[in-house]
N, C-alpha and C. Protein backbone atom coordinates (compact mmCIF):
# COMPACT_ATOMS: atom_id res chain seq x y z
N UNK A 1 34.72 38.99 -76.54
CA UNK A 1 33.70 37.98 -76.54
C UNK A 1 34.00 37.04 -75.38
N UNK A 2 33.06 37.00 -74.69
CA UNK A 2 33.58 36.00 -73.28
C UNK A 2 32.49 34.56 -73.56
N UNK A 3 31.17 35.37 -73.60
CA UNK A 3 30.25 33.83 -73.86
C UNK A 3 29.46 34.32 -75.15
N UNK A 4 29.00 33.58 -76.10
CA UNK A 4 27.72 33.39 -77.18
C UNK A 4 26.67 32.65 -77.02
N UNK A 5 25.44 33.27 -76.26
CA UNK A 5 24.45 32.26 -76.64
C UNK A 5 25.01 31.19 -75.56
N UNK A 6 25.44 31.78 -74.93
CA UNK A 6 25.80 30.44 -73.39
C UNK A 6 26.75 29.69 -73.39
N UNK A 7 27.92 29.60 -74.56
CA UNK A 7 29.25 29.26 -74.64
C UNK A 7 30.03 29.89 -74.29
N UNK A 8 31.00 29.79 -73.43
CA UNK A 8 32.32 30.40 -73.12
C UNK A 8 33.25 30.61 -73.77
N UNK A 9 33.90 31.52 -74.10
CA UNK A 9 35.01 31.55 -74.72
C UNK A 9 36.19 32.04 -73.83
N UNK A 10 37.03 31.90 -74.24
CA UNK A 10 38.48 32.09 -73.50
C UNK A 10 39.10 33.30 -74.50
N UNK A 11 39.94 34.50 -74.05
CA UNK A 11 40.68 35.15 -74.74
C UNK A 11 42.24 35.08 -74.77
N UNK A 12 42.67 35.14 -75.44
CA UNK A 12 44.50 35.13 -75.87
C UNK A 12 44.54 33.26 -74.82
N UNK A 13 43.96 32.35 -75.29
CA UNK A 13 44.21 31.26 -74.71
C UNK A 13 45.53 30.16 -75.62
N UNK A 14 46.64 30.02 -74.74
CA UNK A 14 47.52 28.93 -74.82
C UNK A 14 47.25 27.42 -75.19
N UNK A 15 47.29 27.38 -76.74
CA UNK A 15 47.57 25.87 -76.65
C UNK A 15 49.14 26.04 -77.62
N UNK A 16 49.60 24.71 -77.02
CA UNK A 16 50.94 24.91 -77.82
C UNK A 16 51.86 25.78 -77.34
N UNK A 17 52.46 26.02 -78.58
CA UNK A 17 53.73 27.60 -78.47
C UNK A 17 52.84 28.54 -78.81
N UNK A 18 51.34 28.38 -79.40
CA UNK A 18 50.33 29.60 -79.77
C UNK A 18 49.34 30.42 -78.76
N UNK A 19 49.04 31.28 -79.02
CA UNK A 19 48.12 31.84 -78.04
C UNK A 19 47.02 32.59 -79.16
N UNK A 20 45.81 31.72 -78.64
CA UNK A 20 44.28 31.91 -79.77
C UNK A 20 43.53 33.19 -79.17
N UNK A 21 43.67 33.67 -80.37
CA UNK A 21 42.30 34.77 -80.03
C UNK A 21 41.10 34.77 -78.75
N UNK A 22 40.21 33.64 -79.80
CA UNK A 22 39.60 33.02 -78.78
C UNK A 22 39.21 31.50 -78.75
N UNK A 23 38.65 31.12 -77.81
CA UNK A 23 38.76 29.50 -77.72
C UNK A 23 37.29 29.44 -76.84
N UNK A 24 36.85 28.35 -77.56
CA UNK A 24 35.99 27.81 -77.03
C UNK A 24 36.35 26.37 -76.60
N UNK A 25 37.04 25.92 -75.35
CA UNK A 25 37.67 25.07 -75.23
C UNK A 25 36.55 23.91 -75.34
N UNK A 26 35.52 23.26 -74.83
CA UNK A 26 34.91 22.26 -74.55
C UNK A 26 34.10 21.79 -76.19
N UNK A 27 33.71 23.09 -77.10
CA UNK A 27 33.50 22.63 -77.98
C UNK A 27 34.55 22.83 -79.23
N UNK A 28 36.09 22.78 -78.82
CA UNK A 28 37.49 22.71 -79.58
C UNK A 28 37.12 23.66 -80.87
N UNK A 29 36.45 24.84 -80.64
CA UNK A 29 36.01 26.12 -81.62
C UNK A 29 37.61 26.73 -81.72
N UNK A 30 37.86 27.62 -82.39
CA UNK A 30 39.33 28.35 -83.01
C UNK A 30 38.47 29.59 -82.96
N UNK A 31 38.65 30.81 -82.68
CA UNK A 31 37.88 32.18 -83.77
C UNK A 31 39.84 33.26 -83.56
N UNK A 32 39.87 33.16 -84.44
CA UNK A 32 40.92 33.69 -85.15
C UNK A 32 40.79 34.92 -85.72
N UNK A 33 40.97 36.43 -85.46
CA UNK A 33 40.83 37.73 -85.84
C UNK A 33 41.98 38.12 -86.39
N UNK A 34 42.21 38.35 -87.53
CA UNK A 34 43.51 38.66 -88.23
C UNK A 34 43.22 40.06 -89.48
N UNK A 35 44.71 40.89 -88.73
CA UNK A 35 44.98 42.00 -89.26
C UNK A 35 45.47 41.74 -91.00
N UNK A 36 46.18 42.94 -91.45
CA UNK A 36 46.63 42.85 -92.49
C UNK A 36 48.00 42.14 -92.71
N UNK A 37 48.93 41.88 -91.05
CA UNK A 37 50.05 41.82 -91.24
C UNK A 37 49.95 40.22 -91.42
N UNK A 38 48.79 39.84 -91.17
CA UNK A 38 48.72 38.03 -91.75
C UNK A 38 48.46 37.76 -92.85
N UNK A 39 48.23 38.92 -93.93
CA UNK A 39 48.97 38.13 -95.25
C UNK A 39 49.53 38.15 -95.83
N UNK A 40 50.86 38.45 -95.37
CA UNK A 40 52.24 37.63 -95.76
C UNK A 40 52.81 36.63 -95.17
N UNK A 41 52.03 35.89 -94.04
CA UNK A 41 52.27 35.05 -93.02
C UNK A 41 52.44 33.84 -93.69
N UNK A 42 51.25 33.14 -95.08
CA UNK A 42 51.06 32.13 -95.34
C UNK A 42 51.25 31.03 -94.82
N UNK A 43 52.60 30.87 -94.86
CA UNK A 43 53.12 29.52 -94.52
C UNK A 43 52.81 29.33 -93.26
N UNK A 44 53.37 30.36 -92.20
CA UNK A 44 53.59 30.17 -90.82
C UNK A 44 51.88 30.12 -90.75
N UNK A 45 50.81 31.08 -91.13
CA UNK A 45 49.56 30.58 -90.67
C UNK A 45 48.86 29.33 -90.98
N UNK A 46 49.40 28.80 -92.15
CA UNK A 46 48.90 27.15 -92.29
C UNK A 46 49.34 26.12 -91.58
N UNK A 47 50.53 26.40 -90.94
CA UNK A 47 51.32 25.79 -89.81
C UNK A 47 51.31 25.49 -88.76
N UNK A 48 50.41 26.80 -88.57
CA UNK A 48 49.66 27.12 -87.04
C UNK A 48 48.01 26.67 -87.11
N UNK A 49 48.02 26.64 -88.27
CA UNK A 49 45.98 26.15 -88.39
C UNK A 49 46.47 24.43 -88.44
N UNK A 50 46.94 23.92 -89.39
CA UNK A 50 47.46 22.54 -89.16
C UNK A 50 47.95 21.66 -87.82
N UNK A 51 48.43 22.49 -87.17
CA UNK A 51 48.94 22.25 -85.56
C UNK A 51 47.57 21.97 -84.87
N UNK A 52 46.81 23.13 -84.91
CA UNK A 52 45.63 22.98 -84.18
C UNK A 52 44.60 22.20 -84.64
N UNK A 53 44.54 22.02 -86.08
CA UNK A 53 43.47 20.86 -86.57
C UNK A 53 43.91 19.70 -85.88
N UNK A 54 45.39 19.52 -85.88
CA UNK A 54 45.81 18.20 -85.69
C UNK A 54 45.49 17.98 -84.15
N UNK A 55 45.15 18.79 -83.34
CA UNK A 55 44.88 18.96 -81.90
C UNK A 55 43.44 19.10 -81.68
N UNK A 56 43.08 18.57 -82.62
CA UNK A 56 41.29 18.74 -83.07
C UNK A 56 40.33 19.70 -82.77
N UNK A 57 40.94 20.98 -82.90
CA UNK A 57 40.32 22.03 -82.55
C UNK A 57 39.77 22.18 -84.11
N UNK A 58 38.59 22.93 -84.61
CA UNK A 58 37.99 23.76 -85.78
C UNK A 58 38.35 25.58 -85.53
N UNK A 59 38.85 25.72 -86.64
CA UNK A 59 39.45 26.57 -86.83
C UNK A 59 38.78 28.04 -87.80
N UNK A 60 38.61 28.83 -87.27
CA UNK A 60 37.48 30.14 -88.27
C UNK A 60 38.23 31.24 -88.03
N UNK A 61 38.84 32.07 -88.83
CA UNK A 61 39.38 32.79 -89.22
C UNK A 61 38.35 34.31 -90.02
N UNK A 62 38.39 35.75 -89.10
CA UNK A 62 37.99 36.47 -90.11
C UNK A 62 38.79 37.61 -89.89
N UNK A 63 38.44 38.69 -90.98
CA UNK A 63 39.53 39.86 -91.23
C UNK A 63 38.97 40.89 -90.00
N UNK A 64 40.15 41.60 -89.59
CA UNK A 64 39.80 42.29 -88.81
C UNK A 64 38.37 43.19 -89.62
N UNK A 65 38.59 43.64 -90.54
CA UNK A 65 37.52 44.68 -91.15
C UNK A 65 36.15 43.99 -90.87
N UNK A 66 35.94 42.40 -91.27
CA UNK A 66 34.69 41.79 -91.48
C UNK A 66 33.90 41.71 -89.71
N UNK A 67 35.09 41.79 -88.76
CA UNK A 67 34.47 42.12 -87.34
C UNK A 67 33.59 43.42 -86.95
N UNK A 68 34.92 44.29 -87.18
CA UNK A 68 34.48 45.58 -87.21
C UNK A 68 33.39 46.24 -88.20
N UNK A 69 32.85 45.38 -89.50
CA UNK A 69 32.19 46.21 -90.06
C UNK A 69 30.69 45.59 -90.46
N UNK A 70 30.79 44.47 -90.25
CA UNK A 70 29.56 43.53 -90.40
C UNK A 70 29.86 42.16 -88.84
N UNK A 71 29.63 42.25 -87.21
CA UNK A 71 29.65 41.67 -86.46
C UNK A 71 28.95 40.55 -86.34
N UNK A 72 27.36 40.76 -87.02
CA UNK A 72 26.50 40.48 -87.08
C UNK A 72 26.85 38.71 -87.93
N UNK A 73 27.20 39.42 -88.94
CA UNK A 73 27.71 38.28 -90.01
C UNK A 73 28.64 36.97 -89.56
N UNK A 74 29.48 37.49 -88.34
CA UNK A 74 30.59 37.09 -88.21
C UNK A 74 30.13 35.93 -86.96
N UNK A 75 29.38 36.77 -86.13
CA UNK A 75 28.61 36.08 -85.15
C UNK A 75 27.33 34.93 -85.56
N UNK A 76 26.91 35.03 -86.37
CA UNK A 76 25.77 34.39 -87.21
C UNK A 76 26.98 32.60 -87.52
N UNK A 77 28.14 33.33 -88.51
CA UNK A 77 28.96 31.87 -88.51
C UNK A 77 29.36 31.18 -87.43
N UNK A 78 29.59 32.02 -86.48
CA UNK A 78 30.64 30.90 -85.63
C UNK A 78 29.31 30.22 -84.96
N UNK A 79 27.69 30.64 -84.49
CA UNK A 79 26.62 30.15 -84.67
C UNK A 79 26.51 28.67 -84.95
N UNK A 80 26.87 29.12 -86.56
CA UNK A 80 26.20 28.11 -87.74
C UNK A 80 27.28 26.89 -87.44
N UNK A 81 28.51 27.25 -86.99
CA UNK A 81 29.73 26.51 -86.94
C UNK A 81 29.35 25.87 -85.70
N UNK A 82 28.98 26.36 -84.42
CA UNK A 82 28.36 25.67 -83.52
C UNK A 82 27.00 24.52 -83.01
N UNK A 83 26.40 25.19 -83.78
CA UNK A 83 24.80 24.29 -83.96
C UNK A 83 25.62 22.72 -83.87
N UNK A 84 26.59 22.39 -85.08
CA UNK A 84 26.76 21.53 -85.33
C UNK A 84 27.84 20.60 -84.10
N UNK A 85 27.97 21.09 -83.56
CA UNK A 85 29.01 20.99 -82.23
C UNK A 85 28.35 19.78 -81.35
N UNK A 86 28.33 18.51 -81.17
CA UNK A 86 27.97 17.38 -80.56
C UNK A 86 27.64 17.66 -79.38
N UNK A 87 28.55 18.89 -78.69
CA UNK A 87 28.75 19.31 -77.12
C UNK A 87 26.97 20.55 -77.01
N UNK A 88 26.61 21.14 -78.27
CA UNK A 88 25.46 22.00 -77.96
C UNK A 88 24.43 21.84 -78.81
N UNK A 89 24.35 20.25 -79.56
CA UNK A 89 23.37 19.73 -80.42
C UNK A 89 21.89 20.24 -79.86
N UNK A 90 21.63 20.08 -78.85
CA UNK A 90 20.44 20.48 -77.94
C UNK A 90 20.11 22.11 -76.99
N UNK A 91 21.28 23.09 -77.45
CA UNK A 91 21.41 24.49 -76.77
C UNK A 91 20.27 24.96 -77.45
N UNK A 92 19.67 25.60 -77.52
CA UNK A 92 18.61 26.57 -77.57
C UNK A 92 19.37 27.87 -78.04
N UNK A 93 19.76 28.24 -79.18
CA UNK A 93 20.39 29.36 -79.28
C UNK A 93 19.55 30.75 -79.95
N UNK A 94 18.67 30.63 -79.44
CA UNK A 94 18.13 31.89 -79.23
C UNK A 94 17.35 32.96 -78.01
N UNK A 95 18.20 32.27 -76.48
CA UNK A 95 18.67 33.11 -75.43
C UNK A 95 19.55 33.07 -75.78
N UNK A 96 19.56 34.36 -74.57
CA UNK A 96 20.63 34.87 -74.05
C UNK A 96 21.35 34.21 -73.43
């Protein structure tokens, strides 16, 4: 995913000691794709979502399967998660 609907995203982007999936830096978006081996992570992933809240990023998290098997769905949230974004209150998100 590079842009949505005219947002940029960044891949394997550095904040911290972490490196995010993806980032939508200007509107401090998180999209977080996680395998199976993140749940036994718990702790360390609340650690790492806490870090970044505290760095005022919003944070969305889905299973690898829910990418791969419903995109549609997945893309629709981070959307719905955006609308609300101060930085694209006025985007038009239905171009390209």
């Amino acid at each position: 995913m590079k842009q949505l609907k005219g947002i940029k995203f960044r891949r394997q982007h550095p904040i911290g000691s972490y490196i995010i999936d993806f980032c939508a830096t200007k509107q401090k978006l998180i999209i977080e794709v996680d395998g199976s081996q993140h749940m036994q992570q718990d702790d360390r992933e609340q650690a790492r979502t806490d870090f970044l809240e505290h760095a005022g990023y919003k944070v969305l998290r889905f299973w690898n399967n829910e990418v791969l098997d419903d995109i549609e769905a997945v893309l629709e949230s981070i959307l719905l998660e955006l609308i609300g974004s101060p930085d694209h209150s006025q985007t038009n998100y239905n171009s390209n």
